[in-house]
N, C-alpha and C. Protein backbone atom coordinates (compact mmCIF):
# COMPACT_ATOMS: atom_id res chain seq x y z
N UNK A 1 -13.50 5.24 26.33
CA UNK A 1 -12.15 5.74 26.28
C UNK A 1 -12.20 7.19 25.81
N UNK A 2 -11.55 7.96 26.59
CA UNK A 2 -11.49 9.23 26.11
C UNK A 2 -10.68 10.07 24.77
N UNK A 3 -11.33 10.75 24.22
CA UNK A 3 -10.42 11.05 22.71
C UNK A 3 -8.58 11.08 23.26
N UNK A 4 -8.74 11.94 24.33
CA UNK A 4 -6.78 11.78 24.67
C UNK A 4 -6.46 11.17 24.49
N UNK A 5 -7.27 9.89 25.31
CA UNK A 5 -6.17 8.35 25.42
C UNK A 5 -6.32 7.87 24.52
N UNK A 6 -7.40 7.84 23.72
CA UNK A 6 -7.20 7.27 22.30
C UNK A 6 -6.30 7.71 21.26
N UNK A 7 -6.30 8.68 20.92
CA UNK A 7 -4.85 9.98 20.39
C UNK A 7 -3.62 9.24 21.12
N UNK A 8 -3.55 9.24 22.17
CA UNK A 8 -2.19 9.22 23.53
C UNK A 8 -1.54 7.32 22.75
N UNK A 9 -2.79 6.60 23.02
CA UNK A 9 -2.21 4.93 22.44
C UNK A 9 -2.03 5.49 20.57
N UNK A 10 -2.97 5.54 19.73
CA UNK A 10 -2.75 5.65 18.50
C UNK A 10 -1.14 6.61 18.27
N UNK A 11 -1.10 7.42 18.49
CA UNK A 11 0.86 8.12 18.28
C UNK A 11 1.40 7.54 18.81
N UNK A 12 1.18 7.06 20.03
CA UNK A 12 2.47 6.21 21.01
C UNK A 12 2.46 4.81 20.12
N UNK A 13 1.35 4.23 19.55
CA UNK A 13 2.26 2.99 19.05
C UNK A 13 2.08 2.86 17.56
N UNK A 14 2.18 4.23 17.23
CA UNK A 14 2.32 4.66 15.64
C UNK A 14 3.01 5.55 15.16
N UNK A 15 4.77 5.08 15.72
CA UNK A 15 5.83 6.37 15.53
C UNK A 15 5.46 7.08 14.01
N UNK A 16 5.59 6.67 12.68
CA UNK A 16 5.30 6.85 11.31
C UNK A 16 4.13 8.39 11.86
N UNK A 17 3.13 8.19 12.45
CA UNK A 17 1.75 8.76 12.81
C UNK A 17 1.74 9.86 13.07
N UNK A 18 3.00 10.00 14.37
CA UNK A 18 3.66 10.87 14.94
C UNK A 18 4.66 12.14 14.28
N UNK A 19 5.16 10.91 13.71
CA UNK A 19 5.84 12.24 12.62
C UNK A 19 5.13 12.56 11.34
N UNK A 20 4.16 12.42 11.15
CA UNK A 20 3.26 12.80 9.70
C UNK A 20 2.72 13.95 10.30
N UNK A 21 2.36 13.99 11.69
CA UNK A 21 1.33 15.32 12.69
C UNK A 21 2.77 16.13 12.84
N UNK A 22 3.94 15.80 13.14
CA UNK A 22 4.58 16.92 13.50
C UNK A 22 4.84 17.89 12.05
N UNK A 23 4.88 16.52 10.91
CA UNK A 23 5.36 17.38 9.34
C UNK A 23 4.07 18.17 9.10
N UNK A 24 3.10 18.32 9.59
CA UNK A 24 1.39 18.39 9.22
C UNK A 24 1.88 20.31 9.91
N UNK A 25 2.23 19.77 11.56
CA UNK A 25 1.68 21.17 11.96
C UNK A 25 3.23 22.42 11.79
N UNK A 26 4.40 21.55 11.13
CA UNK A 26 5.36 22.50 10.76
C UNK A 26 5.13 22.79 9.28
N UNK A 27 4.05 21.99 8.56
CA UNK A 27 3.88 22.67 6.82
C UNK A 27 2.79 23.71 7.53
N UNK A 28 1.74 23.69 8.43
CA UNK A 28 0.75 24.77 8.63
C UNK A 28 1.83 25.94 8.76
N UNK A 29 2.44 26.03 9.73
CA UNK A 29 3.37 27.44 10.21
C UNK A 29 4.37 27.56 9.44
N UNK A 30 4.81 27.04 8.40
CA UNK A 30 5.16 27.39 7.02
C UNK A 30 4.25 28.22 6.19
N UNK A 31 2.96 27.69 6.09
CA UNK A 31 1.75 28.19 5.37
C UNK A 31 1.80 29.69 6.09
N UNK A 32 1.36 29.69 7.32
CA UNK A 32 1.46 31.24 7.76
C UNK A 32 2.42 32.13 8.20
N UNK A 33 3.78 31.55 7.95
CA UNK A 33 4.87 32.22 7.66
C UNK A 33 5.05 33.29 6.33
N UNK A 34 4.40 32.70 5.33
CA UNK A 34 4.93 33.28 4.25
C UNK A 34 3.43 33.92 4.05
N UNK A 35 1.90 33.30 4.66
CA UNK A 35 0.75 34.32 4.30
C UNK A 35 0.70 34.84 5.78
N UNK A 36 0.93 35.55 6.35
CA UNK A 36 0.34 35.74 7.76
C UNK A 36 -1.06 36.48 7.80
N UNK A 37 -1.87 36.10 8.75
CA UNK A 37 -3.10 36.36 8.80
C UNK A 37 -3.07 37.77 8.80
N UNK A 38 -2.51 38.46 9.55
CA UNK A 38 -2.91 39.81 9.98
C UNK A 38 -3.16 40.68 8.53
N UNK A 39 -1.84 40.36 7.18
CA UNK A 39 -1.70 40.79 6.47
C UNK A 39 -2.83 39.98 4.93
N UNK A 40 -3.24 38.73 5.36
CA UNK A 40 -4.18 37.78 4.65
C UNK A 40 -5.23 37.36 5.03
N UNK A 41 -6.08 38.20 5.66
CA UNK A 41 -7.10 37.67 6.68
C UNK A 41 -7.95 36.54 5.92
N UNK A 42 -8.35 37.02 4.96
CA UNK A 42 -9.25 35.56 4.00
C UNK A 42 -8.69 34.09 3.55
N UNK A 43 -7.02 34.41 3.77
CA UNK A 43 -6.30 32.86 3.06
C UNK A 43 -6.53 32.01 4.59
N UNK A 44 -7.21 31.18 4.43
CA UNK A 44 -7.12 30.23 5.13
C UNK A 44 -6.52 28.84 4.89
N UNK A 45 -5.50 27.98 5.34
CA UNK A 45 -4.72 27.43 5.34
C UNK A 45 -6.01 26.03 5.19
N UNK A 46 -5.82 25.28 3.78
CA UNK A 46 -6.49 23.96 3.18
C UNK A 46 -5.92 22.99 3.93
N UNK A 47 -5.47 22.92 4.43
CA UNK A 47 -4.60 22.04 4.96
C UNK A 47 -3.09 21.24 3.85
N UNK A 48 -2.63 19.95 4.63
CA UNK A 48 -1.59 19.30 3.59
C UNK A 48 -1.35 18.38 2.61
N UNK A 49 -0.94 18.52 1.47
CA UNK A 49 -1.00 17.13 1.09
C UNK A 49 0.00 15.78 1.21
N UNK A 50 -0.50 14.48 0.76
CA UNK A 50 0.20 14.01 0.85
C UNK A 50 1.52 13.53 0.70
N UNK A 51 2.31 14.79 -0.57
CA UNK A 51 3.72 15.05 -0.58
C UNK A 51 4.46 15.55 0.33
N UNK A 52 3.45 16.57 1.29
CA UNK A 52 4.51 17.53 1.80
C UNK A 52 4.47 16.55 3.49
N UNK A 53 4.37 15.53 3.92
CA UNK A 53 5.02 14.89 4.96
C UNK A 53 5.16 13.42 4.39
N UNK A 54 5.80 12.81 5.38
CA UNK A 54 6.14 11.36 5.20
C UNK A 54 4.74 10.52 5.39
N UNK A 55 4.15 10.17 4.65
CA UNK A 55 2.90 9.55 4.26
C UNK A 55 2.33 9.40 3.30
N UNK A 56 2.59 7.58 3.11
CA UNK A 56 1.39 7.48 1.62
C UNK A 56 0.08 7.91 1.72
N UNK A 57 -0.66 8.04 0.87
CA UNK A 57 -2.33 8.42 0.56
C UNK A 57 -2.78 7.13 1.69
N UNK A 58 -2.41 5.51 1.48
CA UNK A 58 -3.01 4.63 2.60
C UNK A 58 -2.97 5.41 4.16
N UNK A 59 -1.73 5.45 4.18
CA UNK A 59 -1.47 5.95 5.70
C UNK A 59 -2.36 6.99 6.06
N UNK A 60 -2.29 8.49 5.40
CA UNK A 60 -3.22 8.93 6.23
C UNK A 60 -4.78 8.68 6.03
N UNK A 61 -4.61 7.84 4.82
CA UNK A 61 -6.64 7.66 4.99
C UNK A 61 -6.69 6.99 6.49
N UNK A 62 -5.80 5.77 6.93
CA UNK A 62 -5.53 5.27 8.15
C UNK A 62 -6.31 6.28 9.12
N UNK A 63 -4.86 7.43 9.02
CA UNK A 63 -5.50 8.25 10.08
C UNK A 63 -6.80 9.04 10.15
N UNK A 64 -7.33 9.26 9.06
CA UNK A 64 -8.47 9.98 9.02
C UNK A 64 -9.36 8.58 9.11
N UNK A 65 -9.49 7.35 9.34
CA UNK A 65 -10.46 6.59 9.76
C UNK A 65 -10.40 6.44 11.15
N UNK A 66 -9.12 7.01 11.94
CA UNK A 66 -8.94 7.09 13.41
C UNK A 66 -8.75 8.17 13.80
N UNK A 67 -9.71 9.11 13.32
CA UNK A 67 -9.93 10.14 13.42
C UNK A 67 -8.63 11.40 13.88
N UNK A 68 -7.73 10.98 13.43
CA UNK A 68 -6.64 11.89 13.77
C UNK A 68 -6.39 12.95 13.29
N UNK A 69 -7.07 12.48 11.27
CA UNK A 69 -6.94 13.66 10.99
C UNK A 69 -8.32 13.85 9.88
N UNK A 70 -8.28 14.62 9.34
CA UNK A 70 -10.14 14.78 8.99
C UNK A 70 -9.34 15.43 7.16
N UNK A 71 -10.35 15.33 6.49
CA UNK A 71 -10.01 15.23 4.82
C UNK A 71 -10.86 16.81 4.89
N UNK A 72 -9.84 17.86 4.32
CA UNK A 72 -10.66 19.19 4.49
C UNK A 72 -10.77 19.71 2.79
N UNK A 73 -10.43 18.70 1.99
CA UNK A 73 -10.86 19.25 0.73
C UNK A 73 -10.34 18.26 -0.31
N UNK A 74 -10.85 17.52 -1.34
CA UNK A 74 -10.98 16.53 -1.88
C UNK A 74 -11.27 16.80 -3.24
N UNK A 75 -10.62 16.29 -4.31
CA UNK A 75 -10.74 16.17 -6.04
C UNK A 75 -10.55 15.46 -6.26
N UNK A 76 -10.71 15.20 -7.75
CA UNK A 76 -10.09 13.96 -8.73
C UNK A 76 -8.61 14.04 -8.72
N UNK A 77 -7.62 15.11 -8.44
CA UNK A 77 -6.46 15.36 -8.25
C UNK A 77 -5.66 15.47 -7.28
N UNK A 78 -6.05 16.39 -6.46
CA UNK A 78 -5.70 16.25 -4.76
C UNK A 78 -6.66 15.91 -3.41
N UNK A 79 -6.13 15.68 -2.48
CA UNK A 79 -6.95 15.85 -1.25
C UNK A 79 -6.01 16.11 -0.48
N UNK A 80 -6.34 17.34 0.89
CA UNK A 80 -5.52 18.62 1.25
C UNK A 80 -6.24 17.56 3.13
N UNK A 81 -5.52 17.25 4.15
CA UNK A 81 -5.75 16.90 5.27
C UNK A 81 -5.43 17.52 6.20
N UNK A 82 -5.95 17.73 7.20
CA UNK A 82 -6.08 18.55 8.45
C UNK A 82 -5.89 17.79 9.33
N UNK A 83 -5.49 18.00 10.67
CA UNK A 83 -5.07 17.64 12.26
C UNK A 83 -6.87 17.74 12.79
N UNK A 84 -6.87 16.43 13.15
CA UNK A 84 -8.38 16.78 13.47
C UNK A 84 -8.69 17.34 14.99
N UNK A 85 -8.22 17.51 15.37
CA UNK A 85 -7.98 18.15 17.00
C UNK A 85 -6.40 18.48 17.57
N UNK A 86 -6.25 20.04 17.05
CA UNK A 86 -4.96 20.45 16.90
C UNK A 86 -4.61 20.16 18.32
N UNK A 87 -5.47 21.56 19.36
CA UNK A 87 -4.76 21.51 20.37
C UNK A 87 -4.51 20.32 21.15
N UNK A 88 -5.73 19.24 21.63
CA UNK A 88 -5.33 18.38 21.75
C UNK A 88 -4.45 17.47 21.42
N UNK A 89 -4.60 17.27 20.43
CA UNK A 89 -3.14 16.23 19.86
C UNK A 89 -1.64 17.01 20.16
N UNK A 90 -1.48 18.57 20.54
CA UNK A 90 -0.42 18.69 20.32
C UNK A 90 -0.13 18.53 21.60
N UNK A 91 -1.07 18.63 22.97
CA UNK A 91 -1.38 17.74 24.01
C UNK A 91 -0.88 16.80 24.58
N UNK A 92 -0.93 15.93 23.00
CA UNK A 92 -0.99 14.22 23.32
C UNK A 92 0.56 14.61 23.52
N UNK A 93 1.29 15.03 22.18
CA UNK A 93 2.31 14.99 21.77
C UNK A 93 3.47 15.57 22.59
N UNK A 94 3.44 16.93 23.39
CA UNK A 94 3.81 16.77 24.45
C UNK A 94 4.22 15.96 25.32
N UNK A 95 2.73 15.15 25.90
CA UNK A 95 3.40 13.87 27.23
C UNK A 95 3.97 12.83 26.73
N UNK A 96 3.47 12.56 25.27
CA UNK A 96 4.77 11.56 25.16
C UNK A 96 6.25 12.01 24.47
N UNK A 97 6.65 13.52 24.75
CA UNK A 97 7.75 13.71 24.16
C UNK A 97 8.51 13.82 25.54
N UNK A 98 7.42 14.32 26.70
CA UNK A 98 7.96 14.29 28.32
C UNK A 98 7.81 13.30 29.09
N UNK A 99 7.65 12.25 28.41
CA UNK A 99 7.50 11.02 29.11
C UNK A 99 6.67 10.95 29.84
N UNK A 100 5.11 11.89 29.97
CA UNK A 100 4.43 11.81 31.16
C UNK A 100 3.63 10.82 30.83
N UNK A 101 3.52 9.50 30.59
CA UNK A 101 2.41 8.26 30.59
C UNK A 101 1.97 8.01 31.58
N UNK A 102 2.57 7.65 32.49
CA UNK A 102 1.90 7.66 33.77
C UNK A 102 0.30 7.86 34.11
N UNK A 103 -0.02 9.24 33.42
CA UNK A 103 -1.39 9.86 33.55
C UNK A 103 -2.43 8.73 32.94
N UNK A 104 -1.75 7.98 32.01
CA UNK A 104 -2.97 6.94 31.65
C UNK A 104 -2.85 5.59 32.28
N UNK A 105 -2.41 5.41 33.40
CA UNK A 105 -2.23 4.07 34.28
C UNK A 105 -3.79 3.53 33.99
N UNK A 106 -4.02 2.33 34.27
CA UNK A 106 -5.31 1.49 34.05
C UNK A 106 -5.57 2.01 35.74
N UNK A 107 -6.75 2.84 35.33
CA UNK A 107 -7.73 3.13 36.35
C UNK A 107 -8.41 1.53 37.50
N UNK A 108 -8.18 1.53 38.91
CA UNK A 108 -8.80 0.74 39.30
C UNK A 108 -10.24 0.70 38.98
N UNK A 109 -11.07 -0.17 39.20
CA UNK A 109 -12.51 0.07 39.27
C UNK A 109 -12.98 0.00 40.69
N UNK A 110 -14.13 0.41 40.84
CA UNK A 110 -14.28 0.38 41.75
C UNK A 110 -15.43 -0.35 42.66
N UNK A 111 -15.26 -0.93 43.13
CA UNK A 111 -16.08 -2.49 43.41
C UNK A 111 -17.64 -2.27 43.49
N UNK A 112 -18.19 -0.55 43.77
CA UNK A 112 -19.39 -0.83 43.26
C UNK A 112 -20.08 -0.19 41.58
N UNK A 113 -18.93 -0.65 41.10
CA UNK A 113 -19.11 0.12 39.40
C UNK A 113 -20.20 -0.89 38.77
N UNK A 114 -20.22 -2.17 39.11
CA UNK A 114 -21.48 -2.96 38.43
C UNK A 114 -22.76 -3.29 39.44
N UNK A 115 -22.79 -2.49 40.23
CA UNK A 115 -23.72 -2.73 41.30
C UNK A 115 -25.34 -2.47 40.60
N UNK A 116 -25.40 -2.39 39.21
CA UNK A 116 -26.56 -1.67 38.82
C UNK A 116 -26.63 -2.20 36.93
N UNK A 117 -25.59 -3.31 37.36
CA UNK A 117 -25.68 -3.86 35.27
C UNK A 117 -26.48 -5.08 35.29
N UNK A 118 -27.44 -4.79 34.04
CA UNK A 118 -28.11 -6.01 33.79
C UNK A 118 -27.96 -6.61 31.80
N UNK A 119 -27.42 -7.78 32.24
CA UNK A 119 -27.49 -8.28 30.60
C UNK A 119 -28.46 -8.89 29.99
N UNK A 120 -28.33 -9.87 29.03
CA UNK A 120 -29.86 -10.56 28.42
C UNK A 120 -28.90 -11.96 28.08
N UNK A 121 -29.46 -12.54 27.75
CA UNK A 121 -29.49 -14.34 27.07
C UNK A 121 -29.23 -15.04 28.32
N UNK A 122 -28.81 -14.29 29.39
CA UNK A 122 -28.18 -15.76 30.37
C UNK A 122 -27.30 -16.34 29.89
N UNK A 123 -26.21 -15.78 29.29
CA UNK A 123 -25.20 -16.66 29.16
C UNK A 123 -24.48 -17.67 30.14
N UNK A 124 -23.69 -18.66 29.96
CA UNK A 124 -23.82 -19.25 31.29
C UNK A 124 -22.28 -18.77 31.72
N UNK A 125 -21.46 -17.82 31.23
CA UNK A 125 -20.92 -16.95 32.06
C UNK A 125 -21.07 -15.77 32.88
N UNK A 126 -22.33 -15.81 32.99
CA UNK A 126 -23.40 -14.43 33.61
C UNK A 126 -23.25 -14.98 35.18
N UNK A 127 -22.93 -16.34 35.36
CA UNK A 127 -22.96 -17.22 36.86
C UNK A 127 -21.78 -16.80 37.49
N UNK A 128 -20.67 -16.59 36.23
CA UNK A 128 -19.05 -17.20 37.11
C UNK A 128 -18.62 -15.95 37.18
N UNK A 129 -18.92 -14.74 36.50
CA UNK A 129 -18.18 -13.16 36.48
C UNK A 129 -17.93 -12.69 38.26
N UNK A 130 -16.88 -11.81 38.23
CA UNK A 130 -17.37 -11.31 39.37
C UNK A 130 -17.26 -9.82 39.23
N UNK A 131 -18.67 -9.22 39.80
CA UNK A 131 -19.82 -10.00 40.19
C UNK A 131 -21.03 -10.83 39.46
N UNK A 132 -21.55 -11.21 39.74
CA UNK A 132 -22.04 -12.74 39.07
C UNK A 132 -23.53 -11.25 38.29
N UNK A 133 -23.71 -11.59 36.69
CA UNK A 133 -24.20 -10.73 36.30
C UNK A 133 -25.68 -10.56 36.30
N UNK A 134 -26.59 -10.28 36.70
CA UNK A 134 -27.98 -10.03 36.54
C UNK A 134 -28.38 -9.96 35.09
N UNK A 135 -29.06 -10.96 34.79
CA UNK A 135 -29.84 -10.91 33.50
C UNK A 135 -31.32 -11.50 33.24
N UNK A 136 -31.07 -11.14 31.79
CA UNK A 136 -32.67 -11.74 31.91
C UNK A 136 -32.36 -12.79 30.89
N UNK A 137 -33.32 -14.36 31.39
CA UNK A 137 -32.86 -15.41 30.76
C UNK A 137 -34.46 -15.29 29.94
N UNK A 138 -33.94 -15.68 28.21
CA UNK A 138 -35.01 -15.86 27.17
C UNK A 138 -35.39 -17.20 27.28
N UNK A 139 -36.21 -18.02 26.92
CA UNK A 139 -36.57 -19.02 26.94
C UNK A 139 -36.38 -19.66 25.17
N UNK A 140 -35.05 -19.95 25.38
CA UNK A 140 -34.51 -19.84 23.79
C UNK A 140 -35.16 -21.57 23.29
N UNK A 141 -35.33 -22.17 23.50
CA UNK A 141 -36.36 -23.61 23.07
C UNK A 141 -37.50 -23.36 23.28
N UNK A 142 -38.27 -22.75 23.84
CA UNK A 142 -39.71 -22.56 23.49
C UNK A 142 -39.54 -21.64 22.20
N UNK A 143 -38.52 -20.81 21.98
CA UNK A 143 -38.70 -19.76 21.04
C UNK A 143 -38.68 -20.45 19.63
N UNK A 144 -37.29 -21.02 19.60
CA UNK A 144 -36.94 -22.11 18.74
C UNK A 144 -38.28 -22.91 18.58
N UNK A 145 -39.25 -23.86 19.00
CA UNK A 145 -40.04 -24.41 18.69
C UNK A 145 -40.93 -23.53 18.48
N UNK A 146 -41.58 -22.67 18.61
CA UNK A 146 -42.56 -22.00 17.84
C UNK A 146 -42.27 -21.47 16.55
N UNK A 147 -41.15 -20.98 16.31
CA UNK A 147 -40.87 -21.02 14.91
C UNK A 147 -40.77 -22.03 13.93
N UNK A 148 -39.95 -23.24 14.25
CA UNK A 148 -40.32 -23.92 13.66
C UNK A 148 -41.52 -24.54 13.29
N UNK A 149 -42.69 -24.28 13.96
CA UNK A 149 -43.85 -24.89 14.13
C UNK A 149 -44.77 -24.05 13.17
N UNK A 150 -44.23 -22.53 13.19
CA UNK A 150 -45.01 -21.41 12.32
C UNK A 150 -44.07 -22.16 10.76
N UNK A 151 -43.02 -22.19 10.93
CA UNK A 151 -42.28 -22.55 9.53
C UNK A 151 -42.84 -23.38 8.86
N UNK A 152 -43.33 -24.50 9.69
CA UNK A 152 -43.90 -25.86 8.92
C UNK A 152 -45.15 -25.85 8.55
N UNK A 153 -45.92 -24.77 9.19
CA UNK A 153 -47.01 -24.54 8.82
C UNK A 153 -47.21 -23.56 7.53
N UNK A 154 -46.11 -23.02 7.26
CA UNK A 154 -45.79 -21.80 6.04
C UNK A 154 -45.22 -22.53 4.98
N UNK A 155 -44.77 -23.74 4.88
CA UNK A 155 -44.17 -24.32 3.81
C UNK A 155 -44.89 -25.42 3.20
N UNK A 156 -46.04 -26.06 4.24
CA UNK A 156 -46.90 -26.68 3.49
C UNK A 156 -48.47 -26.23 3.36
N UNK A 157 -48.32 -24.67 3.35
CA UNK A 157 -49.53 -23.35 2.62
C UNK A 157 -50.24 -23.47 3.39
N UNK A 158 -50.00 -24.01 5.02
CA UNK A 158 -51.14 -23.85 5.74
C UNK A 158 -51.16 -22.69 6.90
N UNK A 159 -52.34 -21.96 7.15
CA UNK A 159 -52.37 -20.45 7.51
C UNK A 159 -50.80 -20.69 8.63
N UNK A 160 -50.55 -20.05 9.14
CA UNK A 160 -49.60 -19.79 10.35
C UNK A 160 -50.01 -19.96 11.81
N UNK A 161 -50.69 -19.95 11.87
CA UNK A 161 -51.42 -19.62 13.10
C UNK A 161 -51.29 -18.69 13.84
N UNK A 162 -51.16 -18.25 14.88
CA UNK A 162 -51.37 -16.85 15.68
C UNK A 162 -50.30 -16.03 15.25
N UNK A 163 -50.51 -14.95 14.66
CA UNK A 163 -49.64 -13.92 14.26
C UNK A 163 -49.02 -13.24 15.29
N UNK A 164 -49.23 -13.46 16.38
CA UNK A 164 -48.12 -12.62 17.42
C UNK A 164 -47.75 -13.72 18.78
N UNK A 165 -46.35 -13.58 19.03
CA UNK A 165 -46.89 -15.03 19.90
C UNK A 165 -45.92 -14.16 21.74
N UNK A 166 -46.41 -14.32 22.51
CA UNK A 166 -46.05 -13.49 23.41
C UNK A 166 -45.24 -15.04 24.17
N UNK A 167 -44.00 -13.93 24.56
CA UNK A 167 -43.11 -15.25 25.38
C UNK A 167 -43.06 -14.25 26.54
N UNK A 168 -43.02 -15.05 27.30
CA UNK A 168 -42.28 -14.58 29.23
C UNK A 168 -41.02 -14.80 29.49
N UNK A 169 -39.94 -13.49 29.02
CA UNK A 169 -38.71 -13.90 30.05
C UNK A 169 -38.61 -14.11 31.01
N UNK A 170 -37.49 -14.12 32.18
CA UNK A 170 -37.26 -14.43 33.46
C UNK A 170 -36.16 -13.61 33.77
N UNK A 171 -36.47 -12.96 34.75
CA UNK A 171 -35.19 -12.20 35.42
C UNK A 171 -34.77 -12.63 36.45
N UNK A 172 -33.24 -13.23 36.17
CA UNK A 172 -32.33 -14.22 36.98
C UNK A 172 -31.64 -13.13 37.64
N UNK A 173 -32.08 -12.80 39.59
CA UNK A 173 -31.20 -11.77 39.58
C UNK A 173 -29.98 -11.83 40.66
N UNK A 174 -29.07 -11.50 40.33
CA UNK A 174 -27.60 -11.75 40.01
C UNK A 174 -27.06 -10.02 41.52
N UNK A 175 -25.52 -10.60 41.80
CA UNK A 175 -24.80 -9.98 42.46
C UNK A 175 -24.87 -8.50 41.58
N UNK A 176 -24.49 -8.09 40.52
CA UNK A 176 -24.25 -6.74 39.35
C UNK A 176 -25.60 -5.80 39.97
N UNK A 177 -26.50 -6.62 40.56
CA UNK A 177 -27.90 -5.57 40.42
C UNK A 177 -28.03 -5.22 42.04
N UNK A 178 -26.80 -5.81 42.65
CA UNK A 178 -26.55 -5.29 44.63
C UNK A 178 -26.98 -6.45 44.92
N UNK A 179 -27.67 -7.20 44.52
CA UNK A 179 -28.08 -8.68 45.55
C UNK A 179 -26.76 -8.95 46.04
N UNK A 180 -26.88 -9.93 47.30
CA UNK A 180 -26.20 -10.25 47.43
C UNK A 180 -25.62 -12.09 47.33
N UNK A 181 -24.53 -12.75 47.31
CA UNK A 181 -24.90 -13.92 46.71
C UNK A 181 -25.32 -15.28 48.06
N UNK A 182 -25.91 -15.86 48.26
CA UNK A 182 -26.37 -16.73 48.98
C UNK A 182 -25.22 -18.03 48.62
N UNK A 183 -24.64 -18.39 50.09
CA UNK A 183 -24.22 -18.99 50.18
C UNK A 183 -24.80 -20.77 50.34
């Protein structure tokens, strides 16, 4: 998933979210209203805290674990938060203030997108997917019995026996890898 659409779902179904980023980037242009760069070139704007928008300390840790917004300076007293991808998010914020969703419709796939996937265990839904998945089947009871067999030999102090024990998977191969399926 791409950072947009992830930004695009997280504000769209986190009105609270939405307006903490808009109070975020109208306290910044407050900040350089009253320092403007040209005249403050070294004040650089710490970002906000959690008084100056609608958000408990939970909420935006929230967002800074969904990366929305990033922690740009931290004490025993305050911590000052930043927009973690201005332009983008203001991006996001845009299409959903213009209603453009649309742009994130669920992409078709396209029928040869698994022509080349291979999984492992053989699950026995690896048969019914479509397309039916190429994997490689473990030989999970031979595996199972050799351990136990090393176990029982380790619990009543007798050596182990072969310290490396080589198994042979099997590659079950499946429609995902282009075969095709035999009727």
């Amino acid at each position: 998933m791409s950072d947009k659409l992830r930004i695009y779902h997280l504000l769209a179904d986190n009105p609270s979210w939405l307006q903490i980023i808009k109070e975020a980037f109208e306290a910044e242009k407050k900040y350089y209203k009253r320092y403007p760069k040209e005249q403050y070139p070294n004040m650089e704007w710490l970002g906000f805290e959690w008084h100056q928008v609608h958000g408990r300390p939970a909420t935006l840790n929230k967002m800074v674990a969904n990366r929305i917004l990033d922690v740009s300076y931290s004490s025993h007293s305050a911590t000052n938060y930043m927009v973690a991808n201005p332009e983008l998010v203001k991006e996001v914020i845009a299409m959903l203030e213009s209603g453009a969703e649309e742009q994130f419709e669920e992409a078709e796939i396209p029928d040869d997108a698994f022509q080349s996937i291979t999984g492992y265990d053989d699950i026995p839904l690896a048969q019914y997917s479509h397309p039916t998945l190429t994997t490689v089947r473990q030989p999970i009871y031979r595996i199972a019995s050799d351990l136990c067999r090393t176990l029982v030999h380790i619990t009543r102090g007798e050596q182990a026996g072969k310290k490396e024990i080589l198994i042979e998977p099997k590659l079950i191969v499946r429609e995902s890898s282009g075969a095709r399926r035999v009727q």
